[in-house]
Protein backbone atom coordinates (compact mmCIF):
# COMPACT_ATOMS: atom_id res chain seq x y z
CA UNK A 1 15.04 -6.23 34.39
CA UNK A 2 15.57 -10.01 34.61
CA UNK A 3 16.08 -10.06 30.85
CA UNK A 4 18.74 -6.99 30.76
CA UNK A 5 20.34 -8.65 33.50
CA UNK A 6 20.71 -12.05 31.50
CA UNK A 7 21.91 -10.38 28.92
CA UNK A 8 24.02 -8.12 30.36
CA UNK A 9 25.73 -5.65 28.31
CA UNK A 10 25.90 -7.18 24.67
CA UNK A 11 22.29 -6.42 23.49
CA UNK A 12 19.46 -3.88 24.44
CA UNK A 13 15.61 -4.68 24.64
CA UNK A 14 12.94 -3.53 23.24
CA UNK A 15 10.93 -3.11 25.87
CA UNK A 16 7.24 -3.02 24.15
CA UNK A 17 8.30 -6.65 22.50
CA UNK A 18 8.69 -8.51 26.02
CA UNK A 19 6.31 -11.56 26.23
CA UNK A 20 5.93 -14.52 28.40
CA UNK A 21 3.58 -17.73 27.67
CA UNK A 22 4.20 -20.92 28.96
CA UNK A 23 6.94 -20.36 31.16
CA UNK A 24 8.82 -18.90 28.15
CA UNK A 25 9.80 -15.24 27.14
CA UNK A 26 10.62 -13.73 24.23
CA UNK A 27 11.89 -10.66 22.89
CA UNK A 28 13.21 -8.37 20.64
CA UNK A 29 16.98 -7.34 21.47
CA UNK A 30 19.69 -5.57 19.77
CA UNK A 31 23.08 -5.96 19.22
CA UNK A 32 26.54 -5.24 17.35
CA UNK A 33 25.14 -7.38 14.43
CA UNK A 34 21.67 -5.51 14.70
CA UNK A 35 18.77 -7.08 16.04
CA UNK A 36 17.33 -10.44 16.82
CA UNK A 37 14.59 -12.59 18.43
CA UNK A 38 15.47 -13.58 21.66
CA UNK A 39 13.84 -16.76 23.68
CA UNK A 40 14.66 -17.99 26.84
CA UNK A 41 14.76 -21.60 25.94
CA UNK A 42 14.77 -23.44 22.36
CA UNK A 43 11.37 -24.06 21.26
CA UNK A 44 10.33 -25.78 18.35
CA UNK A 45 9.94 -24.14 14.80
CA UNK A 46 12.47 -21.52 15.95
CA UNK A 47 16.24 -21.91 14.46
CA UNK A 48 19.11 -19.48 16.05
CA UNK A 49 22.46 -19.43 17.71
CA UNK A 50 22.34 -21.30 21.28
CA UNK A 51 23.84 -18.03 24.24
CA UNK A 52 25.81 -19.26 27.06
CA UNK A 53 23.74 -17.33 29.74
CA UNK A 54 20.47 -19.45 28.36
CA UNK A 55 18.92 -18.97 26.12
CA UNK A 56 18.35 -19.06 21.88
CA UNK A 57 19.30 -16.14 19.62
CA UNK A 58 17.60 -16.08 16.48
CA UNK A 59 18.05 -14.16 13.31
CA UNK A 60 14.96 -12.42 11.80
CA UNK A 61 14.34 -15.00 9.06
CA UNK A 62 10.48 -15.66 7.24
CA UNK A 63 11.11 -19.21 8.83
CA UNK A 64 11.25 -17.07 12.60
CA UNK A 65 8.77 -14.85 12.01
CA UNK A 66 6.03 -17.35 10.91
CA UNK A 67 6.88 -19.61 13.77
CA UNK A 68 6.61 -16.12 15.97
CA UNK A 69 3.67 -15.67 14.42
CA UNK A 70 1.98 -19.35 14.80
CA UNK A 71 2.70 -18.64 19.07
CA UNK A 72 1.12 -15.37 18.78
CA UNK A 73 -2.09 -15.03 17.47
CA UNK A 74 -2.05 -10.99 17.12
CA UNK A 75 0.80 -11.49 14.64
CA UNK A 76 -1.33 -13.20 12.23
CA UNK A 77 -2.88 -10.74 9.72
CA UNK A 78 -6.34 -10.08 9.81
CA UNK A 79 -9.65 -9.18 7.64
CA UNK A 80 -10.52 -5.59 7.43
CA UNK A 81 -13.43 -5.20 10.22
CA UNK A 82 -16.81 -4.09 8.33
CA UNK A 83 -17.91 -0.32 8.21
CA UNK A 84 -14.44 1.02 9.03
CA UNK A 85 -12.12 2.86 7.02
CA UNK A 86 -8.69 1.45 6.51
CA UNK A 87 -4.97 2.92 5.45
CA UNK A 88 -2.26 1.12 3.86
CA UNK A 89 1.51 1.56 4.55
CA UNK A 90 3.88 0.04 1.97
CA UNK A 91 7.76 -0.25 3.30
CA UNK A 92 9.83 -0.74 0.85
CA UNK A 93 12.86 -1.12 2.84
CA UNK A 94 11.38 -3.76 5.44
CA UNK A 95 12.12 -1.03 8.32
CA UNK A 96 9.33 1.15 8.58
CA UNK A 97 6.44 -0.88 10.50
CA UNK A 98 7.52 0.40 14.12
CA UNK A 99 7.19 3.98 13.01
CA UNK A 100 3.82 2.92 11.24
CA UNK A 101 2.41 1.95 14.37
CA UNK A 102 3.58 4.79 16.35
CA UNK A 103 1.47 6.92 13.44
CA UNK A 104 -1.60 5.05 14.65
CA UNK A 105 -1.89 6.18 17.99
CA UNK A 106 -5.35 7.23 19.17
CA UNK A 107 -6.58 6.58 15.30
CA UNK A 108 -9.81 4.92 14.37
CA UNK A 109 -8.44 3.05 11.49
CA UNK A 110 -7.68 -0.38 10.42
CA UNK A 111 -3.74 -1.00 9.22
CA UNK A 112 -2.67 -2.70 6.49
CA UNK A 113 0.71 -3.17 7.73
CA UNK A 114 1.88 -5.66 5.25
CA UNK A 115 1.17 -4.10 1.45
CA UNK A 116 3.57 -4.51 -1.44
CA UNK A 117 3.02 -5.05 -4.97
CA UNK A 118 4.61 -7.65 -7.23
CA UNK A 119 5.80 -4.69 -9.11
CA UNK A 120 7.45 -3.19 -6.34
CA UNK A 121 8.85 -6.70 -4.49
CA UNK A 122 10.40 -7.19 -8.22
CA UNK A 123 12.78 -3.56 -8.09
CA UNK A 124 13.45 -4.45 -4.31
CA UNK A 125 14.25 -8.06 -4.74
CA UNK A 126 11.82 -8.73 -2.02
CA UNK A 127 8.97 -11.68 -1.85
CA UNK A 128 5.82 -12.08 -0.52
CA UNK A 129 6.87 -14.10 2.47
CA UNK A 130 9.82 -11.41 3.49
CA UNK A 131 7.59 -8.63 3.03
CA UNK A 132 5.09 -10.67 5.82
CA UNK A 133 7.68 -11.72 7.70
CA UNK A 134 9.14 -8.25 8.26
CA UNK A 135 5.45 -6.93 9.36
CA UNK A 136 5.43 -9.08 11.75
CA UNK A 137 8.56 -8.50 13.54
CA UNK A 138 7.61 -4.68 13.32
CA UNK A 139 4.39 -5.50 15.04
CA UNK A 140 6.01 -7.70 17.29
CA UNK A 141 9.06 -5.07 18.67
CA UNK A 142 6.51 -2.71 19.16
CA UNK A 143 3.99 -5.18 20.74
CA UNK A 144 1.31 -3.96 18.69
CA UNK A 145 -1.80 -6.75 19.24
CA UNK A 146 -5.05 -4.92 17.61
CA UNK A 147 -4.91 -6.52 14.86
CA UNK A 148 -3.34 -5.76 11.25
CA UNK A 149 -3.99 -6.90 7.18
CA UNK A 150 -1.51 -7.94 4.84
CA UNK A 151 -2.15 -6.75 0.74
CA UNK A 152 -0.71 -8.59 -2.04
CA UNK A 153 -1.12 -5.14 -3.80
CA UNK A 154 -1.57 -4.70 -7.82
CA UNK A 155 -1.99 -8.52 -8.53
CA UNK A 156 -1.55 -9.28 -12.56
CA UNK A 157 -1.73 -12.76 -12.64
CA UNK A 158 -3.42 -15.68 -10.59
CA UNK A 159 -0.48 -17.64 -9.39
CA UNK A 160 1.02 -14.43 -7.32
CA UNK A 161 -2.74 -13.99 -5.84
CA UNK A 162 -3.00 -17.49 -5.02
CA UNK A 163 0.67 -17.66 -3.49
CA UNK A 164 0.16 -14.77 -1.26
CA UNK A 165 -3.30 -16.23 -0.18
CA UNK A 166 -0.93 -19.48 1.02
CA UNK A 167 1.31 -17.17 3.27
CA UNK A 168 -1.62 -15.68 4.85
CA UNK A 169 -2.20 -12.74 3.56
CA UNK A 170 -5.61 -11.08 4.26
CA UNK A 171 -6.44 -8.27 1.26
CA UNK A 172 -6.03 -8.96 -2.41
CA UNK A 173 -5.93 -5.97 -4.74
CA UNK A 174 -6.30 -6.93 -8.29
CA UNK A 175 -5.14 -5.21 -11.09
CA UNK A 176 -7.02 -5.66 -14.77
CA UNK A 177 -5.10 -2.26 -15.89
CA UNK A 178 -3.54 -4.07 -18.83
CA UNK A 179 -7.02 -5.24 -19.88
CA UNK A 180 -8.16 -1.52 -19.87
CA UNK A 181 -9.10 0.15 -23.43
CA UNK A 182 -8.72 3.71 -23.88
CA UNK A 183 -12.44 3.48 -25.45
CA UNK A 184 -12.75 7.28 -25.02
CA UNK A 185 -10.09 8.00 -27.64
CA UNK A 186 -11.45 4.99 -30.48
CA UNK A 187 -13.86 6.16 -32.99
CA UNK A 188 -17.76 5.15 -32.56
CA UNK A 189 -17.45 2.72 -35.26
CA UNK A 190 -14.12 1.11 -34.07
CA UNK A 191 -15.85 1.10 -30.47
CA UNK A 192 -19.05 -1.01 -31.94
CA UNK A 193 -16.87 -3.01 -33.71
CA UNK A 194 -14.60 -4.34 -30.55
CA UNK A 195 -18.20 -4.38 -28.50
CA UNK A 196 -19.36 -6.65 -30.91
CA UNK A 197 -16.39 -9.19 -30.22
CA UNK A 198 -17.15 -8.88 -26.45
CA UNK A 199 -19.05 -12.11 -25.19
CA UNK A 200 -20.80 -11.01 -22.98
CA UNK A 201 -22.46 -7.93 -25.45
CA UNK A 202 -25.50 -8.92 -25.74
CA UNK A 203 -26.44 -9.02 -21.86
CA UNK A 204 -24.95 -6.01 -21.57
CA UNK A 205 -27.40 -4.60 -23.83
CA UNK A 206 -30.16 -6.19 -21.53
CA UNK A 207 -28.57 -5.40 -18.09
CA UNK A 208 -28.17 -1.77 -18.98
CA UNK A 209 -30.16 -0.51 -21.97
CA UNK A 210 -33.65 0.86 -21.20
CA UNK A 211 -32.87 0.49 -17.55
CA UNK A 212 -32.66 4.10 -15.05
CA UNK A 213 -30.84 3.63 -11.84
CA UNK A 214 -31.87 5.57 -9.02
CA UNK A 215 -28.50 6.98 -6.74
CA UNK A 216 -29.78 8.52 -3.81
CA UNK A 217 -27.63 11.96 -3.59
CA UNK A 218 -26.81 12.45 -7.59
CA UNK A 219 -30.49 11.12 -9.38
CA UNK A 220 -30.91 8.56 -11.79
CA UNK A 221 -28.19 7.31 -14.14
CA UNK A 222 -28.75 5.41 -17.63
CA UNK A 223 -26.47 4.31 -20.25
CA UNK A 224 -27.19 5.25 -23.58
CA UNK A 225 -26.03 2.89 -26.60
CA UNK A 226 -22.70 5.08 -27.04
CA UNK A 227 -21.97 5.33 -23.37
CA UNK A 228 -22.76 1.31 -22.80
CA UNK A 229 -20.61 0.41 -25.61
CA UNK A 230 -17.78 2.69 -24.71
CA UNK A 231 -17.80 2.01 -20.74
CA UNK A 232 -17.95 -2.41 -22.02
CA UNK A 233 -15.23 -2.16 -24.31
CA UNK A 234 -12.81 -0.10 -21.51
CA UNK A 235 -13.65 -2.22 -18.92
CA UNK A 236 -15.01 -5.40 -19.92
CA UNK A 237 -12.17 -7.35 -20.16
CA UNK A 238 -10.69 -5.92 -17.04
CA UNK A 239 -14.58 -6.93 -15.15
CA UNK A 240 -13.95 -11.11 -16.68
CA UNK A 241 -10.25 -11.13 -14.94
CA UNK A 242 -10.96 -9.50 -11.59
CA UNK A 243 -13.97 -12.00 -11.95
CA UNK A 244 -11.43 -14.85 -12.68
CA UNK A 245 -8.87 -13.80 -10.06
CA UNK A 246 -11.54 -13.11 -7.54
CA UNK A 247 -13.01 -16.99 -7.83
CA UNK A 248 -9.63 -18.57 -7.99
CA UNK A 249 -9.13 -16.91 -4.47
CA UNK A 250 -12.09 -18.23 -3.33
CA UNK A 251 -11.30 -21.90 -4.04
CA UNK A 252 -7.91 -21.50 -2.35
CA UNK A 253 -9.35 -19.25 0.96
CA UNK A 254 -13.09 -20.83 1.22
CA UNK A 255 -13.02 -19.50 5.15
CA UNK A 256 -13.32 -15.62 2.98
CA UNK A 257 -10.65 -12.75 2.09
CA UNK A 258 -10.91 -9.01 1.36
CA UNK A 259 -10.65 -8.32 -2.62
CA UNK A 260 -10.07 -4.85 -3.63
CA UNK A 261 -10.33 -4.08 -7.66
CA UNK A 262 -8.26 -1.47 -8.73
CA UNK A 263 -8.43 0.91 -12.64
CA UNK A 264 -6.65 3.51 -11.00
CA UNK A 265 -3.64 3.20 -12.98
CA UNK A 266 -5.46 4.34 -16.46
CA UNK A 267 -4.26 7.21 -18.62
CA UNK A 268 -8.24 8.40 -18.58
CA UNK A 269 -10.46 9.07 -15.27
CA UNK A 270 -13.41 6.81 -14.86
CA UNK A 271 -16.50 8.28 -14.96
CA UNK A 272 -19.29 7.71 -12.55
CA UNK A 273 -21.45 5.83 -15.08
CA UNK A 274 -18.10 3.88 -16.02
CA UNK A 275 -17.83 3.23 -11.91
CA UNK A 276 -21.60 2.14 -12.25
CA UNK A 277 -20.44 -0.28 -14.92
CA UNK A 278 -17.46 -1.67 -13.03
CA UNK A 279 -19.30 -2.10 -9.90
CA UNK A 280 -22.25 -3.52 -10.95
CA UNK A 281 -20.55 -6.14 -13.59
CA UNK A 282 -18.84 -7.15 -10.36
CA UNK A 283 -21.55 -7.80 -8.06
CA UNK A 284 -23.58 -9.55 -10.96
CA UNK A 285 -21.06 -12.09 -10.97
CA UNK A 286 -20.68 -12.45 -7.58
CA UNK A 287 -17.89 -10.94 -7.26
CA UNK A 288 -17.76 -9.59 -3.00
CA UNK A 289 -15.07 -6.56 -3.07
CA UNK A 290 -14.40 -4.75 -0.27
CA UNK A 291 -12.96 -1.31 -1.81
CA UNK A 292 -13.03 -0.23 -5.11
CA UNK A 293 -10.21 2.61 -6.87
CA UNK A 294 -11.03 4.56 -9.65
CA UNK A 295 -8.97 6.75 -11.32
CA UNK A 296 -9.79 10.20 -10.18
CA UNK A 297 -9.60 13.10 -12.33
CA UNK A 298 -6.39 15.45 -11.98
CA UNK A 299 -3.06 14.59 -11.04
CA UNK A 300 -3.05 11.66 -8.79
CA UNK A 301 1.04 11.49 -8.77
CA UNK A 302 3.36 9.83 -6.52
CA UNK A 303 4.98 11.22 -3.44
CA UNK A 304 3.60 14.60 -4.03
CA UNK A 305 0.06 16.38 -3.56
CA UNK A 306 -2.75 16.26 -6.14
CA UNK A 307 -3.04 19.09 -8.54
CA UNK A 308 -5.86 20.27 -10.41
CA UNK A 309 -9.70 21.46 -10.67
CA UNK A 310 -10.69 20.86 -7.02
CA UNK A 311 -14.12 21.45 -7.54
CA UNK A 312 -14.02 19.12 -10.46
CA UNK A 313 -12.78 16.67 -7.98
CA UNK A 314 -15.41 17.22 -5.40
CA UNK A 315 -17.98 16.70 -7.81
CA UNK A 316 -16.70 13.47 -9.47
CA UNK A 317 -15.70 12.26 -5.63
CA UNK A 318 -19.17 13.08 -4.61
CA UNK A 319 -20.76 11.18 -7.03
CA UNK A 320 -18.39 8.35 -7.02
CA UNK A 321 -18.76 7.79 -3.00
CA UNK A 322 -22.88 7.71 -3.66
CA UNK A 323 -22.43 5.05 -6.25
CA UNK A 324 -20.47 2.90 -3.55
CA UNK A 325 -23.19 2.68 -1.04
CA UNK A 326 -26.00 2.28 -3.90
CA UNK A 327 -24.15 -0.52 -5.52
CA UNK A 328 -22.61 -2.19 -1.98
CA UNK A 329 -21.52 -0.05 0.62
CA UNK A 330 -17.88 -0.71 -0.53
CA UNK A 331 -14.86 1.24 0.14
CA UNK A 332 -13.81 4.10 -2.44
CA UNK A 333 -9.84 3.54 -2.36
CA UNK A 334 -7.20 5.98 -2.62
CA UNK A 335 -4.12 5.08 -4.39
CA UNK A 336 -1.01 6.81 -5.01
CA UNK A 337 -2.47 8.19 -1.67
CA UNK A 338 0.70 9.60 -0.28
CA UNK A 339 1.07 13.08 0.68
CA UNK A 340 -2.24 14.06 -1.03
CA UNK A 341 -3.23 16.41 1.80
CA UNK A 342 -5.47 18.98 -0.37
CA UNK A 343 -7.76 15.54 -0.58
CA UNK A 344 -8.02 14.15 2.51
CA UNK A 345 -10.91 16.10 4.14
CA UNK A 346 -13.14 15.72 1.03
CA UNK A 347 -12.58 11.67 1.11
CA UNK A 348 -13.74 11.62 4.64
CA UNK A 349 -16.51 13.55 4.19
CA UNK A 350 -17.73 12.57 1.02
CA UNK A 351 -17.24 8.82 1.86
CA UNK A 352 -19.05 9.28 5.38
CA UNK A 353 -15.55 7.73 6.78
CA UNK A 354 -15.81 4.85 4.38
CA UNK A 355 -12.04 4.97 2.22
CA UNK A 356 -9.11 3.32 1.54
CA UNK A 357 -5.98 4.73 1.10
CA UNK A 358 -2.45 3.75 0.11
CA UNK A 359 0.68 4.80 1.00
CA UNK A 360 4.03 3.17 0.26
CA UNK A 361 6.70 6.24 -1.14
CA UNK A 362 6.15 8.78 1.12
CA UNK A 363 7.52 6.45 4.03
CA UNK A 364 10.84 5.52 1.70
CA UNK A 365 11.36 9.68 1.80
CA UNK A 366 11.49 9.64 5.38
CA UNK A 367 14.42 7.19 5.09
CA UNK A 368 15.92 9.75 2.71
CA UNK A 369 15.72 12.57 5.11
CA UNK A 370 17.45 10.33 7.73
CA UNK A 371 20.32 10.23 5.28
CA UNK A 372 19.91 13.63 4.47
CA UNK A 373 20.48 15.07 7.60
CA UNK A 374 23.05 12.32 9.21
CA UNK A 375 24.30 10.93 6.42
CA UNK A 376 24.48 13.61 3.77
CA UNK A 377 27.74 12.18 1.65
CA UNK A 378 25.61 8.81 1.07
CA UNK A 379 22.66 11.37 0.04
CA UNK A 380 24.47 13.03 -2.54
CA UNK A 381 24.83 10.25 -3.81
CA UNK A 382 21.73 8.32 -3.66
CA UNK A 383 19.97 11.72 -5.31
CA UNK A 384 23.16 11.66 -7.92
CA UNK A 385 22.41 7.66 -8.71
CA UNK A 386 18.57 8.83 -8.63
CA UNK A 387 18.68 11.18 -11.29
CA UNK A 388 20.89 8.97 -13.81
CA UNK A 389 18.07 6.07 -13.29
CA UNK A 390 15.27 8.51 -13.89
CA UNK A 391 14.35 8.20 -17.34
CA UNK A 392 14.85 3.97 -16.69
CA UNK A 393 12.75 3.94 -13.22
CA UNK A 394 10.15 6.44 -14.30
CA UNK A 395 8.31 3.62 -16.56
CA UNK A 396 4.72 2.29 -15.16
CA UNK A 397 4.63 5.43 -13.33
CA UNK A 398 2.52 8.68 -13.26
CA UNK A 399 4.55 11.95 -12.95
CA UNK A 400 5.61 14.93 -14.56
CA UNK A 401 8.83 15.41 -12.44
CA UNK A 402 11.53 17.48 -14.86
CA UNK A 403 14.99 16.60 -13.37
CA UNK A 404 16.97 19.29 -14.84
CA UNK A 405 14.58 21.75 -12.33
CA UNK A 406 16.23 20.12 -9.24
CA UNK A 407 18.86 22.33 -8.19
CA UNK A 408 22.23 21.26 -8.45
CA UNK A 409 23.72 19.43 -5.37
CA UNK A 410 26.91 20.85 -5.58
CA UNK A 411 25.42 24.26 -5.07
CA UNK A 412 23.71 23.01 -2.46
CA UNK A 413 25.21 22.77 1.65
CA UNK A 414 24.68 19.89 3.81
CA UNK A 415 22.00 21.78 5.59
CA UNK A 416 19.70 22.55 2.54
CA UNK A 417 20.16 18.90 1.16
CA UNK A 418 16.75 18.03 2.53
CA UNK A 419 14.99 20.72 -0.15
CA UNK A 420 15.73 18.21 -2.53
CA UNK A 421 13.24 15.97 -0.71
CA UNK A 422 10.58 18.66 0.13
CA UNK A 423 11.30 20.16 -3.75
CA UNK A 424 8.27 18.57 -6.18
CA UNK A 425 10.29 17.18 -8.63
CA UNK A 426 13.28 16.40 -6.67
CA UNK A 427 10.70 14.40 -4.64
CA UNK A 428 9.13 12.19 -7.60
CA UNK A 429 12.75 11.45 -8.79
CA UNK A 430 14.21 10.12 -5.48
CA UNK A 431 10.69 8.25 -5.15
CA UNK A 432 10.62 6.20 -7.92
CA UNK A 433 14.36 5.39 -8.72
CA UNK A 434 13.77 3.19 -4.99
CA UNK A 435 14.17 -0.20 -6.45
CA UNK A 436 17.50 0.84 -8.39
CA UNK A 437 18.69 2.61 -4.92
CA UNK A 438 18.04 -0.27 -2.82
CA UNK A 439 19.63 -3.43 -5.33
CA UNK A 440 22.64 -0.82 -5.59
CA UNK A 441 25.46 -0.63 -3.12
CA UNK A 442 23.81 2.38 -2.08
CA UNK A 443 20.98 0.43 -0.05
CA UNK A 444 22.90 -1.53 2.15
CA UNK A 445 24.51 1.70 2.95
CA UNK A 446 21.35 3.40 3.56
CA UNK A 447 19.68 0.71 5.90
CA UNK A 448 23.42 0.78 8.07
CA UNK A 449 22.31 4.85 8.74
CA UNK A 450 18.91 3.77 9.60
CA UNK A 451 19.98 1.28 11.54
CA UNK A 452 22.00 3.69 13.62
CA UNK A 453 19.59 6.48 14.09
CA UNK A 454 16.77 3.97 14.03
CA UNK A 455 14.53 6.34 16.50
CA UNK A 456 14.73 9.15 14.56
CA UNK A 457 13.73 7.17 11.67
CA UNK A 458 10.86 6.01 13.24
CA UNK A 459 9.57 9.25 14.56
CA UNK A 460 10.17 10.73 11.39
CA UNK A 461 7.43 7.90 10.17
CA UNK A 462 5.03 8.56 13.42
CA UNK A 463 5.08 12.46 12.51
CA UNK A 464 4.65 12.36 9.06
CA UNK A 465 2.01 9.30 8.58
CA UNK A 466 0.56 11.04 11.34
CA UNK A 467 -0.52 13.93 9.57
CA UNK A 468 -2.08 11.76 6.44
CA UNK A 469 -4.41 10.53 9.64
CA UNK A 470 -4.74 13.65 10.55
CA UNK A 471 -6.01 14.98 7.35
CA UNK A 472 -8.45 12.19 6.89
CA UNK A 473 -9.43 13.00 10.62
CA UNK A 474 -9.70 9.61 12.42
CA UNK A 475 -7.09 10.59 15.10
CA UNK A 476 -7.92 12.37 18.44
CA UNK A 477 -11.52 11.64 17.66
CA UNK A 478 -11.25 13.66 14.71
């Protein structure tokens, strides 16, 4: 009341962001120019406009937030706590993390509040440091203290990993993809022939050759020649640079990290004895990852639910999940982990609660909706701009979406604008033309309607993030 008072009028609180230490408070407030970081005297690190009631006004700068963050512990991202099952949730637009949290209630699951991917900070014209900074004033307005990670997500190359680790961030996902061979498709004698340029061929003949290993759950596993020399040349290469970018982390963060390796994004599934491969290569050298992602068979797309053979997927998840704890006890990861509901009981279970999943496009559909329903001129065209970026925006990415199947807008009323959304291929276009939508004219547009309907955008996030925690039942003691 003190702080409404001082303020009078001109800016609202938010109320969950109120904190004193030292004789000092700070808070979260809202006004005509949106909102800002409010302290009731100038302290140093902190840069903003000087209030005539008392005060300092600051904008929400990275320079803010990591002085916010260096007065409040809680705000500093954290390592994933052992034995516990963790979800990611990418925000591409910077806005989401309040609704994130609000998703969390009553879940047994560690956040990763902070997770974007080169890739995806390259379409948004976003870095690492605003991306970190932006978690933290998310955690911060909703005074969320138990703790959070940060993932430099799909790393390609060291400097990125070893810039993020500088900033502080907590979980490293590496991404050998473009050192994966589609061995499967290669001839034998064209496989033998690029095993025999491998280095490290010959101990892989004596690590795996002759040798059964016992997988409590599925029964023994052993390569034969064919199988070792296809599963070396797909991966080997992509084993030696998650090896390299795993022990340039470790000379930059000596006090430890969490390192997830990810072949998810493959044209082929990995196999279990190809997971076996992976996973063991890894340890051998040392290599301490915390979650691993395969590329699971059927259609792991984005935005939408998987399709295909669930049995199949059972089976191969079954098998995959008793590998983990034989080779580590690691973390079987889920990416492109949005909206796959048909999966989410079968991870838990199969996993004995021990996954990682990824979300990041599901929560940038939400913010469509909001514009959608209260907006639905600036969602015309958004889907409009969308579909003319498609076959541009659509490369790097797995999905079948067919644009000319999304029916036409101008047939369409205001009121059944958001079947576009809920439509399957309607839903991958709109997803992955986000980086073209948000460097456009169109984005700034977009974030001034979130901005004004900024709790329905957030409960929108709560409800629908919700039901991904739902599904992998670690809410409500689930």
């Amino acid at each position: 009341m003190e702080l409404k008072k001082l303020l009078e009028t001109r800016y609202s609180v938010y109320e969950h962001s109120v904190h004193k230490l030292q004789g000092a408070t700070f808070a979260l407030v809202r006004g005509s120019k949106g909102r800002r970081l409010f302290l009731s005297e100038p302290l140093s690190g902190f840069s903003g406009e000087a209030l005539a009631e008392g005060g300092l006004l600051c904008p929400l700068t990275v320079e803010n937030a990591f002085a916010l963050e260096h007065v409040f512990s809680w705000l500093s991202p954290q390592r994933i706590l052992e034995e516990e099952a963790s979800f990611g949730f990418g925000d591409r637009l910077g806005l989401a993390t309040p609704g994130h949290i609000r998703a969390l209630s009553s879940a047994a699951v560690f956040p990763i509040l902070v997770q974007q991917s080169v890739r995806e900070n390259a379409r948004t014209d976003r870095t690492f440091e605003e991306v970190l900074a932006q978690g933290i004033f998310g955690a911060f307005q909703e005074g969320y203290e138990a703790g959070f990670g940060a993932d430099a997500d799909h790393l390609k190359r060291i400097g990125d990993a070893l810039h993020a680790a500088d900033l502080g961030y907590t979980l490293f996902t590496c991404d050998p993809g473009d050192y994966v061979v589609a061995a499967e498709r290669l001839s034998l004698q064209e496989a033998q022939r690029q095993f025999a340029l491998l280095p490290e061929a010959d101990d892989f003949r004596r690590e795996y050759l002759g040798r059964t290993f016992e997988i409590d759950g599925i029964g023994s596993l052993a390569f034969s020649e064919e199988e070792l020399i296809r599963a070396a040349v797909k991966y080997g290469n992509a084993v030696d640079f998650a090896d390299k970018l795993y022990h340039a982390l470790t000379v930059r963060l000596p006090q430890g990290f969490d390192y997830e390796v990810s072949v998810d994004e493959t044209e082929t599934p990995t196999t279990p004895l190809e997971h076996l491969f992976v996973a063991h290569e890894l340890r051998r050298r040392g290599v301490d990852f915390v979650s691993l992602a395969p590329r699971f068979v059927g259609a792991m797309e984005k935005g939408v639910d998987w399709r295909g053979d669930l049995e199949a997927f059972r089976r191969e998840l079954r098998a995959h999940a008793a590998i983990a704890r034989a080779v580590g006890s690691y973390r079987l990861s889920l990416h492109s982990g949005s909206d796959k509901f048909t999966l989410y009981p079968f991870l838990a279970k199969e996993t004995r609660g021990l996954w990682h999943v990824k979300t990041a496009g599901t929560s940038y559909l939400i913010a469509l909706e909001v514009a959608a329903h209260r907006a639905p001129v600036l969602f015309r065209e958004i889907a409009q701009f969308s579909m003319e970026q498609f076959a541009k925006d659509r490369a790097s990415y797995h999905i079948s979406a067919d644009p000319s199947l999304i029916p036409s807008l101008e047939g369409l009323s205001d009121d059944e604008l958001p079947k576009i959304i809920e439509e399957h291929n309607g839903r991958q276009v709109l997803h992955v033309a986000f980086g073209s939508v948000l460097r456009s004219h169109l984005g700034n547009k977009l974030r001034l309607v979130l901005d004004k309907w900024e709790e329905e955008h957030y409960e929108g996030l709560a409800q629908h993030l919700g039901r991904h925690l739902d599904g992998l039942e670690v809410r409500n003691g689930g």
